[in-house]
C-alpha atoms as a PDB file:
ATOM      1  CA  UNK A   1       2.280  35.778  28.909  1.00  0.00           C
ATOM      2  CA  UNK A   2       5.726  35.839  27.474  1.00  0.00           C
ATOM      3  CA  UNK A   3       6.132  32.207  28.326  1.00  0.00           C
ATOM      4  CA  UNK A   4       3.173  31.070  26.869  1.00  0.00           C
ATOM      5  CA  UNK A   5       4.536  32.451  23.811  1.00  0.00           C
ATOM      6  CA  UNK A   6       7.936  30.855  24.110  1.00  0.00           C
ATOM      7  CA  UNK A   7       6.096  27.528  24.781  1.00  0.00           C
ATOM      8  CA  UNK A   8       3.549  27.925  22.038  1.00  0.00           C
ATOM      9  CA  UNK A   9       6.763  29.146  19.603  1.00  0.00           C
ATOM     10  CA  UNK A  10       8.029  25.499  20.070  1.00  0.00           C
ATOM     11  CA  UNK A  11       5.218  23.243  20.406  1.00  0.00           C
ATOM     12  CA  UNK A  12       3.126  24.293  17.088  1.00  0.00           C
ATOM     13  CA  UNK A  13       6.165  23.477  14.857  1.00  0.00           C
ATOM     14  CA  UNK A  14       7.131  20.379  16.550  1.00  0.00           C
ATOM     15  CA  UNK A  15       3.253  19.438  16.147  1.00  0.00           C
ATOM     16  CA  UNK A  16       3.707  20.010  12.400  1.00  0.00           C
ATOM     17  CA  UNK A  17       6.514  17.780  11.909  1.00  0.00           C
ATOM     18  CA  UNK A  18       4.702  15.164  13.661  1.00  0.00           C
ATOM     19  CA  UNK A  19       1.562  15.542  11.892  1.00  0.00           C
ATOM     20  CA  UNK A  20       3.159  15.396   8.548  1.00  0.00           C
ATOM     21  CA  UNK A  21       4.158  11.848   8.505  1.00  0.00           C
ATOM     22  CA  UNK A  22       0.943  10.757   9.498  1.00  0.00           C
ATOM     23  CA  UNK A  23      -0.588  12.075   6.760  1.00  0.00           C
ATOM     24  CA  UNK A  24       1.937  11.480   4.334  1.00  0.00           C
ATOM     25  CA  UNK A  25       0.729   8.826   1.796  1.00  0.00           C
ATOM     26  CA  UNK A  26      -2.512   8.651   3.475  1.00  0.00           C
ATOM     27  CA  UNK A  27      -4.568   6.319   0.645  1.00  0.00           C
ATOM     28  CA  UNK A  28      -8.156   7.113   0.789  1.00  0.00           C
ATOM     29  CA  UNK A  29     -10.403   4.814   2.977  1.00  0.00           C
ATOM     30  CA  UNK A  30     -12.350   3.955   0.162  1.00  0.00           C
ATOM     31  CA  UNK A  31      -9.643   2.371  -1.667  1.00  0.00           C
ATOM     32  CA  UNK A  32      -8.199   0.528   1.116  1.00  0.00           C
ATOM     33  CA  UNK A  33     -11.627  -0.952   1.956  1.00  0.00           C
ATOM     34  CA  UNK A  34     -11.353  -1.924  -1.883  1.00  0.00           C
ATOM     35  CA  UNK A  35      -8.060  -3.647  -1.773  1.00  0.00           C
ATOM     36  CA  UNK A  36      -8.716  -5.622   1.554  1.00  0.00           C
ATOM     37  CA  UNK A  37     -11.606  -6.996   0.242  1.00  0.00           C
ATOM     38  CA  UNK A  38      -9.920  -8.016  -3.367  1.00  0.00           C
ATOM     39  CA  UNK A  39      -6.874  -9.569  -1.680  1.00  0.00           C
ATOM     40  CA  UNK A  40      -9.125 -11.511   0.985  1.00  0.00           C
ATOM     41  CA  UNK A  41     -11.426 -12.895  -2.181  1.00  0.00           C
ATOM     42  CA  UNK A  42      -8.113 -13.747  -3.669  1.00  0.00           C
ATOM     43  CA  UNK A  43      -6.929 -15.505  -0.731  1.00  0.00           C
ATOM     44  CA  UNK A  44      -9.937 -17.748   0.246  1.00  0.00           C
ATOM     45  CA  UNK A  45     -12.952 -15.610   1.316  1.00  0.00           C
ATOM     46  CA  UNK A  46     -13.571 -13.048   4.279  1.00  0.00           C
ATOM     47  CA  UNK A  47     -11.760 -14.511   7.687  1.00  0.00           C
ATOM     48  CA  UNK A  48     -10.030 -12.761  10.288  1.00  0.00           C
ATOM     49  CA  UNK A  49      -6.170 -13.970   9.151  1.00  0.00           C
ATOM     50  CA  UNK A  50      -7.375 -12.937   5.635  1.00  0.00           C
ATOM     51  CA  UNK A  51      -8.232  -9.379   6.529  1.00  0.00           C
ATOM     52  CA  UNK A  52      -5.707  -9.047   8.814  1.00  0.00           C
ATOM     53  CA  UNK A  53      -3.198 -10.004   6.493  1.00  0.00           C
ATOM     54  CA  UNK A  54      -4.239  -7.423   3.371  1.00  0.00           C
ATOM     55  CA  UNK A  55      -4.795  -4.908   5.549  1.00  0.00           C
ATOM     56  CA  UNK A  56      -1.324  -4.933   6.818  1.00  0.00           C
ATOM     57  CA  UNK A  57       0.199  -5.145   3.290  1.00  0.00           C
ATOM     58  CA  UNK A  58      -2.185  -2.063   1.845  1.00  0.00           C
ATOM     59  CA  UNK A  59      -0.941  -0.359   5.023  1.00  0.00           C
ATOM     60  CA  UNK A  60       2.682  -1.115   4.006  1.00  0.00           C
ATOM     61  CA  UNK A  61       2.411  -0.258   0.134  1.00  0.00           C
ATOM     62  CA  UNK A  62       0.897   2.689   1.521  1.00  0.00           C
ATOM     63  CA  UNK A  63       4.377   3.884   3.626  1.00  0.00           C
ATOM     64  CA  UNK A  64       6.364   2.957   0.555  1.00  0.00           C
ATOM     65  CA  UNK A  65       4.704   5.012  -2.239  1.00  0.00           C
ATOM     66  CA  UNK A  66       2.324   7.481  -2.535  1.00  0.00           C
ATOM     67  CA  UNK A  67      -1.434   7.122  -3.800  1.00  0.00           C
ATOM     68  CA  UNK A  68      -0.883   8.674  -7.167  1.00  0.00           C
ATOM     69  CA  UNK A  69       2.305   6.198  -7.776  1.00  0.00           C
ATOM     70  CA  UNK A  70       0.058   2.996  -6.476  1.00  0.00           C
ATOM     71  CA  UNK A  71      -3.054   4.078  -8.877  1.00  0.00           C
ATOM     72  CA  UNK A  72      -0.581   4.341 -11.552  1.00  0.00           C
ATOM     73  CA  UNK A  73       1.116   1.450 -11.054  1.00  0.00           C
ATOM     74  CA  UNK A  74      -2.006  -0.530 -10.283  1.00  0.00           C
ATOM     75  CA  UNK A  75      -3.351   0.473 -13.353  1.00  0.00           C
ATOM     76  CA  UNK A  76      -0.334  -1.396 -15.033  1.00  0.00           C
ATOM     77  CA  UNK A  77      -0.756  -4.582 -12.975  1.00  0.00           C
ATOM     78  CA  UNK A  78      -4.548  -4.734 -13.701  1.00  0.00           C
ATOM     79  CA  UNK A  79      -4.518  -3.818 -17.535  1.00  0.00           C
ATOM     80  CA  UNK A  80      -0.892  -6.149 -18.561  1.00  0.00           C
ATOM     81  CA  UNK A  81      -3.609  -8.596 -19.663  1.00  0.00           C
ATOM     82  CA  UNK A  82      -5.577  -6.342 -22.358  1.00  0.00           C
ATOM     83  CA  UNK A  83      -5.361  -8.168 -25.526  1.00  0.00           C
ATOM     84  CA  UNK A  84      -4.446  -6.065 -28.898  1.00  0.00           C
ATOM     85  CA  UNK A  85      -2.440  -3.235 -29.609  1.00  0.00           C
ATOM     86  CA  UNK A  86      -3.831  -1.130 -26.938  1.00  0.00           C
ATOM     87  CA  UNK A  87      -2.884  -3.573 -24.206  1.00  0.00           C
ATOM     88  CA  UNK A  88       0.808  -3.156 -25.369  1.00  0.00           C
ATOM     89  CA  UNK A  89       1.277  -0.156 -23.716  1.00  0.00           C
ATOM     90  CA  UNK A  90       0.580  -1.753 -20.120  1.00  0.00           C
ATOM     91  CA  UNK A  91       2.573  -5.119 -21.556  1.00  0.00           C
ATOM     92  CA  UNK A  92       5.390  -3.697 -22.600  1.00  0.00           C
ATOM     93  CA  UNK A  93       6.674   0.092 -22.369  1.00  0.00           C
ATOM     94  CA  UNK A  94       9.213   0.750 -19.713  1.00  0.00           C
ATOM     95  CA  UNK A  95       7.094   3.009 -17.684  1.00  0.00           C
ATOM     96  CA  UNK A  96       4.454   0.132 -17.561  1.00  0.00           C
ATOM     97  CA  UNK A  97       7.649  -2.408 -16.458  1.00  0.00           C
ATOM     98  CA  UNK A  98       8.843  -0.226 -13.813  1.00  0.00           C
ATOM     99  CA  UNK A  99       5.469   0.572 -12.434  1.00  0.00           C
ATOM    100  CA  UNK A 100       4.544  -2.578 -11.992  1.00  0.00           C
ATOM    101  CA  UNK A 101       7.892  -4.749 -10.848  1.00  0.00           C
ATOM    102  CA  UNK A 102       7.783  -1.451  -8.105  1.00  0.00           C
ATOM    103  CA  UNK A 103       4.345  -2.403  -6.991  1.00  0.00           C
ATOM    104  CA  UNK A 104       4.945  -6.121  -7.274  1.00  0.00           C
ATOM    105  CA  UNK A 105       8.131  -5.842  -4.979  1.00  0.00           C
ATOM    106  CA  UNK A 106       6.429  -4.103  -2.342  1.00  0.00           C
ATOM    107  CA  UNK A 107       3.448  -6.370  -2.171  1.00  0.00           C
ATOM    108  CA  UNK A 108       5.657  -9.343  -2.369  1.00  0.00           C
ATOM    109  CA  UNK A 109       7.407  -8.179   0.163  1.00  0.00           C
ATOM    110  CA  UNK A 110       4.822  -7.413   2.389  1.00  0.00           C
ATOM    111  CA  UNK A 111       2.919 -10.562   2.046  1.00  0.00           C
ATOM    112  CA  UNK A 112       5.634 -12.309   3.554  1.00  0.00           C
ATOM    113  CA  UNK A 113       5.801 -10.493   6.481  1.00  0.00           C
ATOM    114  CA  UNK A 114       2.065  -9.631   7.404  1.00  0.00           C
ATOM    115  CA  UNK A 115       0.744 -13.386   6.620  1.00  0.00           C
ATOM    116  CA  UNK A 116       2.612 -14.607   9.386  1.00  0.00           C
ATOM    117  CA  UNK A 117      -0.025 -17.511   9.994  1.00  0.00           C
ATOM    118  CA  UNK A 118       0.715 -18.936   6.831  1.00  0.00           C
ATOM    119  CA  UNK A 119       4.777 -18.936   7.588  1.00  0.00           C
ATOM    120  CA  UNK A 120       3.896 -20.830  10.426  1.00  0.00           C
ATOM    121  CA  UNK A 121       2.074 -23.327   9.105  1.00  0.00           C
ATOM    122  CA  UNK A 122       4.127 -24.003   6.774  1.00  0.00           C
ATOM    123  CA  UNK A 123       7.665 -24.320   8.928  1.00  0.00           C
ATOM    124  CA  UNK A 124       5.662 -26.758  11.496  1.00  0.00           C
ATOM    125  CA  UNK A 125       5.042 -29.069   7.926  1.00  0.00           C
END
């Protein structure tokens, strides 16, 4: 009995720390159903290198920031366009520059590296 104890004393924390990562900066489904689907219409329509592609990259701005940082900064990406005085908060305050060069880097970034079929057509031209 005492050595289930023992054994139980070191495998239940050692579960914890390996469960916390995982669900770390876990972005609902929801929204990365949404954001597949956005990036494949922006990239030609629904095909397999398409969805593979911005899946990876939603998978890799999720390990970089956390939901609540990505809405926020999303926000500033999608709204930089408003027109008038109320779109000049998203334009041009530091927050909204910050928030959205973050975001921006990390997609950039990660298109590069999970549209691979694109890097190879392009070095065989």
């Amino acid at each position: 009995m005492q050595a289930v104890k023992r054994i139980s004393a070191l495998i239940v924390p050692a579960l914890l720390l390996l469960a916390t990562p995982a669900s770390a900066n876990d972005f609902p489904t929801l929204e990365r159903v949404k954001y597949v689907q956005e990036c494949m219409a922006l990239k030609g329509g629904p095909t397999y290198v398409n969805m593979y592609g911005c899946s990876c990259v939603i998978d890799k701005i999720a390990s970089e920031m956390s939901f609540e940082d990505y809405v926020h900064a999303d926000a500033f990406v999608r709204l930089r366009n408003m027109r008038g005085e109320r779109g000049g908060y998203f334009r041009s305050s530091k927050d909204s520059r910050s928030a959205r060069k973050g975001l921006l880097a990390i997609r950039e970034e990660a298109e590069q590296t999970c549209f691979v079929s694109q890097q190879v057509t392009a070095a065989a031209n």
